[in-house]
N, C-alpha and C. Protein backbone atom coordinates (compact mmCIF):
# COMPACT_ATOMS: atom_id res chain seq x y z
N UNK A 1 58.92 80.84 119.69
CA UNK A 1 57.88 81.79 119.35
C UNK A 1 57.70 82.79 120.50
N UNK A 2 57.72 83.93 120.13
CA UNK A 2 57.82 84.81 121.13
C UNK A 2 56.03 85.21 121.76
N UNK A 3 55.67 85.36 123.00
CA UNK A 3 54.81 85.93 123.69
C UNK A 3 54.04 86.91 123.29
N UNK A 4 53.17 87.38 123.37
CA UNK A 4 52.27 88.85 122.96
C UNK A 4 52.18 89.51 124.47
N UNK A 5 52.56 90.64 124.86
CA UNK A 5 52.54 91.26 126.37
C UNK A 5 50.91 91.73 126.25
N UNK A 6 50.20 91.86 127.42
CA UNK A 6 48.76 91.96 127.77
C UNK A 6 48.44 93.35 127.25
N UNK A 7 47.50 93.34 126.21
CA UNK A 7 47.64 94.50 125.41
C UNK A 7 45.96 94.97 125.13
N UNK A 8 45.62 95.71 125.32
CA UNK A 8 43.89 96.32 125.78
C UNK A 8 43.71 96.07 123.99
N UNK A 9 42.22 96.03 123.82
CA UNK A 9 42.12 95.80 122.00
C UNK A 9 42.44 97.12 121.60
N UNK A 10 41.77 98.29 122.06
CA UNK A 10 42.46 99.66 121.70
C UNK A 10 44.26 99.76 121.13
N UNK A 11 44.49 99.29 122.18
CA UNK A 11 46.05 98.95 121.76
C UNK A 11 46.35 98.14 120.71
N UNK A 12 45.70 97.20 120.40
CA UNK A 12 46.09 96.57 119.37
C UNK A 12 45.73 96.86 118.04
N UNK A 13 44.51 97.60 118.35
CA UNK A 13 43.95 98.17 116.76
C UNK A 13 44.60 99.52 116.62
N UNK A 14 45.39 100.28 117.21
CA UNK A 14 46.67 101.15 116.92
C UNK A 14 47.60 100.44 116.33
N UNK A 15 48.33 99.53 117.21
CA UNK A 15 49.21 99.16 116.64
C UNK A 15 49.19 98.56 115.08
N UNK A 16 48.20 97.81 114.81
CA UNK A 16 47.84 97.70 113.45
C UNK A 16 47.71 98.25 112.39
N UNK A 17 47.20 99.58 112.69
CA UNK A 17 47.03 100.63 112.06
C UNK A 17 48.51 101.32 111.75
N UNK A 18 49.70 101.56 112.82
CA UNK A 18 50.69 101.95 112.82
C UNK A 18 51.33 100.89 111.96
N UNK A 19 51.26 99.68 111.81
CA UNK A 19 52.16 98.82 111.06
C UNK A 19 52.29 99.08 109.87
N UNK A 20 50.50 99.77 109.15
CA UNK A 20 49.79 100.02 107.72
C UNK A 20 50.77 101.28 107.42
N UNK A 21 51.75 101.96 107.96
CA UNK A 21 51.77 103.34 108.11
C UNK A 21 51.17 104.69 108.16
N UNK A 22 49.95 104.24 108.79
CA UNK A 22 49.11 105.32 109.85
C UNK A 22 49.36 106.48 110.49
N UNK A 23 49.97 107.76 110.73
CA UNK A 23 50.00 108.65 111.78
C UNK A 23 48.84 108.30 112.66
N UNK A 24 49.74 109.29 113.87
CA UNK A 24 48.26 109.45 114.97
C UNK A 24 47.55 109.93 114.37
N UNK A 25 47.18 111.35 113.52
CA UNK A 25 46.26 111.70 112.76
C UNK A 25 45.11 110.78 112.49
N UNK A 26 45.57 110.44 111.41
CA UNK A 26 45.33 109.36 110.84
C UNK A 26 44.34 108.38 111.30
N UNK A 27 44.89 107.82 112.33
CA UNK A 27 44.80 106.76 113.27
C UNK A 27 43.15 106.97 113.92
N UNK A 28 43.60 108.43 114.23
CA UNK A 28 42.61 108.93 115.50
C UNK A 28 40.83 109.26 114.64
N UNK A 29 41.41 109.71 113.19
CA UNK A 29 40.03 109.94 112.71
C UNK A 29 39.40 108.01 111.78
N UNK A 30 40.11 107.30 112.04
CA UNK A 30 39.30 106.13 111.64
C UNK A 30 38.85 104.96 112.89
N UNK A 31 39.02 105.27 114.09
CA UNK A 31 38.90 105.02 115.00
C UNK A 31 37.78 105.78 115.80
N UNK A 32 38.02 106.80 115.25
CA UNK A 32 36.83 108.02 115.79
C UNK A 32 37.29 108.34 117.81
N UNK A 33 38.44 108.25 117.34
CA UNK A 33 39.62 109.10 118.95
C UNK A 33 40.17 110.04 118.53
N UNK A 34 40.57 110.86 119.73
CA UNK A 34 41.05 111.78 120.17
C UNK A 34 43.14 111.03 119.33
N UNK A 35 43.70 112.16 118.90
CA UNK A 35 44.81 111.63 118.46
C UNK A 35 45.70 111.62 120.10
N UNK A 36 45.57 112.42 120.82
CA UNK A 36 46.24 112.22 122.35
C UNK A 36 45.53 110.65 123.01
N UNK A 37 44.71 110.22 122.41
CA UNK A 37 44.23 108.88 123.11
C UNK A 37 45.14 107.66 122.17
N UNK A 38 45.17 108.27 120.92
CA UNK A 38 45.83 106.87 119.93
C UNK A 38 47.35 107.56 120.50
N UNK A 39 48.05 108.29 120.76
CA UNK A 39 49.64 108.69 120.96
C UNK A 39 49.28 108.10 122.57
N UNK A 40 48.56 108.13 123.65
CA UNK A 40 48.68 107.28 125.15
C UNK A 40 48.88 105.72 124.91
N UNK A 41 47.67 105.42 123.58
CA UNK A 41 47.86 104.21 123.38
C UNK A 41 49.35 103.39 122.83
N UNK A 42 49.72 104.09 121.84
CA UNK A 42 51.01 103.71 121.67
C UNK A 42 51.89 103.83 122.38
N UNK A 43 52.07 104.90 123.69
CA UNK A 43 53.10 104.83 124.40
C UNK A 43 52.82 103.73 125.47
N UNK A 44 51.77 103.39 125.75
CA UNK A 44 51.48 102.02 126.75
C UNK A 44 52.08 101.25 125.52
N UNK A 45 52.10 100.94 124.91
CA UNK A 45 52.58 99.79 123.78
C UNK A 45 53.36 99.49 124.48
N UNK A 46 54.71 100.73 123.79
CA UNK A 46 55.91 100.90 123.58
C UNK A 46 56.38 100.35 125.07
N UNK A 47 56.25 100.72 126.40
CA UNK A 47 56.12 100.43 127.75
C UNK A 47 56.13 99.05 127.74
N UNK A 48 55.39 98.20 126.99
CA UNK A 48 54.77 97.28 127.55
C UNK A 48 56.07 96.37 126.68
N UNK A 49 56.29 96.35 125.16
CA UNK A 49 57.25 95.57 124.01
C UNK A 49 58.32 96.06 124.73
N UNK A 50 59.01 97.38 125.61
CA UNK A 50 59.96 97.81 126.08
C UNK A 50 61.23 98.21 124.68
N UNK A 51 60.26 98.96 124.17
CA UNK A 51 61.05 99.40 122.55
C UNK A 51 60.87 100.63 122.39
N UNK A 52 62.24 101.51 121.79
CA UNK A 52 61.88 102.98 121.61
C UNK A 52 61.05 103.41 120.62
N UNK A 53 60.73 102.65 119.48
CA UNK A 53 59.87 103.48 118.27
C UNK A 53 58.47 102.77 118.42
N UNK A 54 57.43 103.52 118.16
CA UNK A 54 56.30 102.78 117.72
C UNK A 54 55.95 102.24 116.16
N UNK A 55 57.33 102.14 115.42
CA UNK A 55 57.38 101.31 114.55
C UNK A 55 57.58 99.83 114.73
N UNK A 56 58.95 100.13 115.65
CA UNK A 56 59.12 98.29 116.04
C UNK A 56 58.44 97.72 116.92
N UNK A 57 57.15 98.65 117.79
CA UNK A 57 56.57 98.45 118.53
C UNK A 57 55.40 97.42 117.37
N UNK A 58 54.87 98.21 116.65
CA UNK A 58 54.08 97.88 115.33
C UNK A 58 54.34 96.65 114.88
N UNK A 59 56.11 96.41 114.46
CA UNK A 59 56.62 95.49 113.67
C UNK A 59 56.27 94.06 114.93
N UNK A 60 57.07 94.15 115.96
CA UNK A 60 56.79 93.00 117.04
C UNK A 60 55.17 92.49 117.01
N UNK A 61 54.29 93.57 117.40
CA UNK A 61 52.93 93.35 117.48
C UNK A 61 52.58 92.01 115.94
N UNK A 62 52.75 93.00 115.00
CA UNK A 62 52.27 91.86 113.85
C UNK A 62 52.78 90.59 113.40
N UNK A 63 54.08 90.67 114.21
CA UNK A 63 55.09 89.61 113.55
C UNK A 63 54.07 88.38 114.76
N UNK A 64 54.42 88.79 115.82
CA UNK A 64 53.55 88.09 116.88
C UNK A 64 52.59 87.38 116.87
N UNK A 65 51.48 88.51 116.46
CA UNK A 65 49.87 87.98 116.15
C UNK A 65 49.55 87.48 115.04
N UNK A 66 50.03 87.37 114.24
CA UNK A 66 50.05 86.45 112.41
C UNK A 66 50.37 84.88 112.96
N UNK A 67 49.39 84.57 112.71
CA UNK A 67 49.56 82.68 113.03
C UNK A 67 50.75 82.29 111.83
N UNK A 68 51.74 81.69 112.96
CA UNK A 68 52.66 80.83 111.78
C UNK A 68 52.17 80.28 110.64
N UNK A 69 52.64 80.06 109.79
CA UNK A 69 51.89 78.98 109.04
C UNK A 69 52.91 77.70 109.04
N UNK A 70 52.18 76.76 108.87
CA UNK A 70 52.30 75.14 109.44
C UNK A 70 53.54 74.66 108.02
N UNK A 71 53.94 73.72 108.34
CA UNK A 71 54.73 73.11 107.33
C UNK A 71 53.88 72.78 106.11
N UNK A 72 54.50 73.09 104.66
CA UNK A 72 53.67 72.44 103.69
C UNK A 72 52.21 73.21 103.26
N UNK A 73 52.17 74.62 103.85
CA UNK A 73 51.37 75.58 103.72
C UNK A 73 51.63 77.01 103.24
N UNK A 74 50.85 77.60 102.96
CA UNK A 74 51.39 79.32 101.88
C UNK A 74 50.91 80.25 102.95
N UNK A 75 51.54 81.26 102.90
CA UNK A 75 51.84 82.25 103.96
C UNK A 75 50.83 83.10 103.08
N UNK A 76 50.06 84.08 103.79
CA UNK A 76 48.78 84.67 103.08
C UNK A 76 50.13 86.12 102.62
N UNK A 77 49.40 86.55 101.59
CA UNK A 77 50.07 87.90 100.71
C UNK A 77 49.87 88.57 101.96
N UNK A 78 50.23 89.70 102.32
CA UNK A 78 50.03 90.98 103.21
C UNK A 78 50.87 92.09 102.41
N UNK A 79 49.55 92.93 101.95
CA UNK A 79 50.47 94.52 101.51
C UNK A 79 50.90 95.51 102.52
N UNK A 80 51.72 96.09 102.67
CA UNK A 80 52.33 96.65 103.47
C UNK A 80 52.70 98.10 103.01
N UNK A 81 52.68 99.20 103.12
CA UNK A 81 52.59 100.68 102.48
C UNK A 81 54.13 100.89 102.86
N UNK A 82 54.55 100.64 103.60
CA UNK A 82 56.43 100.86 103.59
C UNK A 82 57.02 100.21 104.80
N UNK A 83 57.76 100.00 104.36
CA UNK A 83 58.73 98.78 105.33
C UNK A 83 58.64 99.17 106.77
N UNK A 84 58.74 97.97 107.93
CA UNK A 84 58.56 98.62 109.42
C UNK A 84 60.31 98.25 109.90
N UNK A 85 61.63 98.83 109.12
CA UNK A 85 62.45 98.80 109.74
C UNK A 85 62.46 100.03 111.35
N UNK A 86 63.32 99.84 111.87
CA UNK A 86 63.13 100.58 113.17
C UNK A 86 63.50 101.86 113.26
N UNK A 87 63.01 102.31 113.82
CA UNK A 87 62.36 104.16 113.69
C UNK A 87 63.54 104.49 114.79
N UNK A 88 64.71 104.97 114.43
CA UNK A 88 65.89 106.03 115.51
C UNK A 88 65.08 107.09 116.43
N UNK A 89 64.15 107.39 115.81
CA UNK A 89 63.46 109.06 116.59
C UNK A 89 62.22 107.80 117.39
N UNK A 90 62.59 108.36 118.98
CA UNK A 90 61.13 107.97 119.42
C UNK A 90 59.63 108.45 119.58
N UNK A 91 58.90 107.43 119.86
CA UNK A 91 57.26 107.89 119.22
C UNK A 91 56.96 109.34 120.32
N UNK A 92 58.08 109.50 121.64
CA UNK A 92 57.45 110.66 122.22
C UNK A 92 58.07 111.82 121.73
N UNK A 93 58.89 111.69 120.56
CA UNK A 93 59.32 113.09 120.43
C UNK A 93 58.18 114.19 119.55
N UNK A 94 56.61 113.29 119.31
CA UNK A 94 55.64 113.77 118.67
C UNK A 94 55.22 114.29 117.13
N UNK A 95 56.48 114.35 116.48
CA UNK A 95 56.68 114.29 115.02
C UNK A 95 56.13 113.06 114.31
N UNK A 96 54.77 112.44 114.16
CA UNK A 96 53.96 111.81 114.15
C UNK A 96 54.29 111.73 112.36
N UNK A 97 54.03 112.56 111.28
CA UNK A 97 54.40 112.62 109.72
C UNK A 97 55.90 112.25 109.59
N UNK A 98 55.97 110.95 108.56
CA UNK A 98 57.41 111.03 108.50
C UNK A 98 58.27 112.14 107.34
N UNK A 99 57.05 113.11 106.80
CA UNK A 99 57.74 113.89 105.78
C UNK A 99 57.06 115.07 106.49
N UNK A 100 57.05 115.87 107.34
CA UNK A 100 56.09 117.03 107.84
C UNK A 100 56.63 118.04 106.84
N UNK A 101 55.87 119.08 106.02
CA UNK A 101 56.38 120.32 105.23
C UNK A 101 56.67 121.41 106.84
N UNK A 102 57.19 122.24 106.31
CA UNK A 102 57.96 123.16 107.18
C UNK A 102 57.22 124.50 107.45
N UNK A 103 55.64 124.12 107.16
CA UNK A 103 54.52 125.26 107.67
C UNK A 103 54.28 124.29 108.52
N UNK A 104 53.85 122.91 108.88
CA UNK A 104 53.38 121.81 109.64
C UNK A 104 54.67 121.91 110.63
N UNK A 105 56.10 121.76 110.49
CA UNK A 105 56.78 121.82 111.69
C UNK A 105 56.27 123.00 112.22
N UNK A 106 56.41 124.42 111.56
CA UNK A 106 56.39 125.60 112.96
C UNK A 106 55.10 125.39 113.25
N UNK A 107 54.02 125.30 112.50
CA UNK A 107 52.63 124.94 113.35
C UNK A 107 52.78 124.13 114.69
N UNK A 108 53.73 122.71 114.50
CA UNK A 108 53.80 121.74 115.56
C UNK A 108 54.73 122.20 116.65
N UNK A 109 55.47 123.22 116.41
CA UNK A 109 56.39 123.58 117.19
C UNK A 109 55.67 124.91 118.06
N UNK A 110 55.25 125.60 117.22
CA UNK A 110 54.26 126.71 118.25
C UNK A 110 53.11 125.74 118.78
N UNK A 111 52.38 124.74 118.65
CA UNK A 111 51.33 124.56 119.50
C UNK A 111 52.44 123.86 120.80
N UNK A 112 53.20 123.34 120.53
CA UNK A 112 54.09 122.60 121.85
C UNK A 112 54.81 123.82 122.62
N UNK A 113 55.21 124.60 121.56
CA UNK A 113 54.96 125.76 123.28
C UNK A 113 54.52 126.40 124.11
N UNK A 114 53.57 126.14 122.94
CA UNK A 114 51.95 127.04 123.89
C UNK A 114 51.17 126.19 124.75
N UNK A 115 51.43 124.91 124.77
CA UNK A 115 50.79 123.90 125.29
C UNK A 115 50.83 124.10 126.89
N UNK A 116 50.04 124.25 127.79
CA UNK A 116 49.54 124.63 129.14
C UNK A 116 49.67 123.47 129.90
N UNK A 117 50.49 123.39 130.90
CA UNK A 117 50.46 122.96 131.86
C UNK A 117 50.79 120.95 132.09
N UNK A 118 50.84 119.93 132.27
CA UNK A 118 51.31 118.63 132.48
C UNK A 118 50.23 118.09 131.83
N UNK A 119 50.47 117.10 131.55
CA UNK A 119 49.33 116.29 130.89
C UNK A 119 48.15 115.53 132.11
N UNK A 120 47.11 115.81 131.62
CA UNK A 120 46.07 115.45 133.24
C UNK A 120 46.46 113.91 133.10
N UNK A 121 46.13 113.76 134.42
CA UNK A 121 46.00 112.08 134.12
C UNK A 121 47.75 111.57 135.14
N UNK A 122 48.35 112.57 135.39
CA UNK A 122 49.57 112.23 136.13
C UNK A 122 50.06 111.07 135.44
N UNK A 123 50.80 110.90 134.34
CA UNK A 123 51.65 110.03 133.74
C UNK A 123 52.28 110.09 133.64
N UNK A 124 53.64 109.08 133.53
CA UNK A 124 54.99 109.62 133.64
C UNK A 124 55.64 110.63 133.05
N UNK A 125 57.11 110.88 133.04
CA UNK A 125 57.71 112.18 132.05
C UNK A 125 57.96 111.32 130.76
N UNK A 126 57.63 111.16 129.83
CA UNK A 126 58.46 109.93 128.66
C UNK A 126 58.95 111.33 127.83
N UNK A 127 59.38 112.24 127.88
CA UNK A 127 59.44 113.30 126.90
C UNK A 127 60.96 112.71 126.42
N UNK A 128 61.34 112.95 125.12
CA UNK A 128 62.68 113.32 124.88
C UNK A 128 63.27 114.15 125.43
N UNK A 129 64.54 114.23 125.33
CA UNK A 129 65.83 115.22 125.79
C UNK A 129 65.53 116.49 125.10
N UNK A 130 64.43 117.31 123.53
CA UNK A 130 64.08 118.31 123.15
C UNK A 130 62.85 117.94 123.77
N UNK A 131 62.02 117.40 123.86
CA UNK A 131 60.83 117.59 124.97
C UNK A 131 60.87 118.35 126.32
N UNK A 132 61.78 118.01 126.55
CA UNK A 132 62.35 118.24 127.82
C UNK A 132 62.49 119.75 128.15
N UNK A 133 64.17 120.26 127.27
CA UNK A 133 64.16 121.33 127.26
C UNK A 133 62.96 122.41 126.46
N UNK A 134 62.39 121.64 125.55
CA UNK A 134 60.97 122.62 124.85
C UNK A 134 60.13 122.95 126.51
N UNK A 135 59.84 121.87 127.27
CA UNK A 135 59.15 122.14 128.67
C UNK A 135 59.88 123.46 129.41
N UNK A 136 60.93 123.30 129.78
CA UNK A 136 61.81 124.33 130.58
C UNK A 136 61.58 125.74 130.03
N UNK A 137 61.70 125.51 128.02
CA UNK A 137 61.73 126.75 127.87
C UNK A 137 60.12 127.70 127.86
N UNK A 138 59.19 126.60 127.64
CA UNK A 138 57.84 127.23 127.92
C UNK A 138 58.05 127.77 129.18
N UNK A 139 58.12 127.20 130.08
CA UNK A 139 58.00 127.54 131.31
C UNK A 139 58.83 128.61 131.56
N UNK A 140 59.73 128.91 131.28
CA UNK A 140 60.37 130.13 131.41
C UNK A 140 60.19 131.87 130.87
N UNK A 141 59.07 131.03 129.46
CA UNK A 141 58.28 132.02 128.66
C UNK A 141 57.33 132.74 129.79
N UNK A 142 56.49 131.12 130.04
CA UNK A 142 55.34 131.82 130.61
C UNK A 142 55.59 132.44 131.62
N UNK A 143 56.89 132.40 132.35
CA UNK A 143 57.09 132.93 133.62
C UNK A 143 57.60 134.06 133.44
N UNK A 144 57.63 134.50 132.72
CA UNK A 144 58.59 136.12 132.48
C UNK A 144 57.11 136.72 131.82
N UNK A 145 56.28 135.98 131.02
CA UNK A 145 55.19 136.68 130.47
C UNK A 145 54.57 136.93 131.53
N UNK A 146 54.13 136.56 132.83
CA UNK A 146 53.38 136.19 133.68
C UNK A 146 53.96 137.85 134.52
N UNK A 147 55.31 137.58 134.99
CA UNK A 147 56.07 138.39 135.46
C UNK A 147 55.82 139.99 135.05
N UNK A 148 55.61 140.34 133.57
CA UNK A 148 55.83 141.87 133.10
C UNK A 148 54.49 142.07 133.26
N UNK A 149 53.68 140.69 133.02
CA UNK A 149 51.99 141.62 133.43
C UNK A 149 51.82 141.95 134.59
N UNK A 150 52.09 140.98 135.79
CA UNK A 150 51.89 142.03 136.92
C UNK A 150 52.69 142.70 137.13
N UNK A 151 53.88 143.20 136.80
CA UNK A 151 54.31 144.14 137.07
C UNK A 151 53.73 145.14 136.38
N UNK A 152 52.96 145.42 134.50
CA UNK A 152 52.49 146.77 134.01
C UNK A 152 51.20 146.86 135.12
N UNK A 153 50.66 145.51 135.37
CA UNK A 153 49.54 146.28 136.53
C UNK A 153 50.06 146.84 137.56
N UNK A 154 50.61 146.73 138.20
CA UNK A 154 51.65 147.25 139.57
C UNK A 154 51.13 148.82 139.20
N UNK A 155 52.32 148.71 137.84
CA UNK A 155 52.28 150.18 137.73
C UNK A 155 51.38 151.11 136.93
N UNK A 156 50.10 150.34 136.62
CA UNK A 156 49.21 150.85 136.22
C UNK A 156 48.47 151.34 137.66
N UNK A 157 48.42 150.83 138.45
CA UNK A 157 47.57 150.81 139.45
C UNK A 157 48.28 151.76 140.60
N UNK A 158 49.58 151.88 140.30
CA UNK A 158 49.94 153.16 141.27
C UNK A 158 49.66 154.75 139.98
N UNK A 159 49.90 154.66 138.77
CA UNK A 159 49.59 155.48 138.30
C UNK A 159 48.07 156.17 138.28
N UNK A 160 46.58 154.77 138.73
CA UNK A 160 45.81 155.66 138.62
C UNK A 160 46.11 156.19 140.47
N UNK A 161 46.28 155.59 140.94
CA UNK A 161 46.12 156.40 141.90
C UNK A 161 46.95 157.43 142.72
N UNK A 162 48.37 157.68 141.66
CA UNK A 162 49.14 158.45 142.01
C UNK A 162 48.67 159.89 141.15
C-alpha cells in the first residue's frame, strides 16, 4: 500500500475536486479561491507525488486516500465524470479546459503575454518549454515597446525645444 506525501487540506480538497474533473476555474469558485491559489496548490501536489499531470496527481491522491476495503466486503459505487488516465500536457502549461473554443485560446494566449513581470512569491521556474519561450517573447515585446517610447519622447522633447 502506497504512502500519502504530507499534503496541506487545501491541497487535498483540489486534488479531489481535480479527480471529479474540475478546472482551476471551476475549482477556485467552489472553494471561494483565487484560481492562481488552486493552480499553486496543484503544482505543490504535483512536486510533492513527483508526477507531470495534475491528473495522475488526482488519480494517486484518491487511489491512496479510499480505505481498502477488507476481504469479504463491497467497494462503495464512486461516480466519476471521465476517466483519470494520465494527462501528456503538464498542469504548468496552463490550458486548464480540456476542450477550450478558440475565442478562449486567443483570450488565454493574449492575457499570458500581457502578463507583467515573475510571479510574487519567488517560486520556482516550473514553466513548460512554450512557457518559457512565451516569457522571452513578452519580454522582448515589452522591451522594444518600452524602447520606441522613450525614444518618441527623446524626440518629442528636443522638438519642443528645438
Amino acid at each position: 500500500m502506497q504512502t500519502l506525501p504530507a499534503l496541506s487540506e487545501g491541497e487535498k480538497q483540489c486534488l479531489r475536486l481535480v479527480s471529479q474533473g474540475y478546472n482551476s476555474k471551476e475549482i477556485a469558485r467552489q472553494l471561494h479561491i483565487s484560481e492562481h491559489t488552486v493552480d499553486q496548490r496543484v503544482r505543490t501536489s504535483l512536486r510533492k507525488f513527483g508526477v507531470p499531470s495534475r491528473k495522475e496527481a488526482a488519480r494517486l491522491f484518491v487511489s491512496v486516500e479510499q480505505p481498502q476495503p477488507q476481504t469479504g466486503t463491497y467497494q462503495p459505487l464512486i461516480h466519476q465524470s471521465e476517466p483519470l488516465a494520465s494527462d501528456p500536457v503538464p498542469a504548468s502549461s496552463l490550458a486548464q479546459p480540456d476542450r477550450p473554443d478558440e475565442r478562449t485560446q486567443r483570450n488565454t494566449l493574449l492575457k499570458r503575454i500581457l502578463a507583467f513581470g515573475p510571479p510574487l512569491g519567488g517560486s520556482t521556474n516550473e514553466l513548460s518549454k512554450d512557457g518559457r519561450i512565451l516569457a522571452m517573447i513578452r519580454a522582448a515585446v515589452l522591451t522594444g515597446v518600452g524602447l520606441v517610447t522613450l525614444l518618441l519622447l527623446i524626440a518629442g522633447a528636443f522638438k519642443a525645444l528645438g
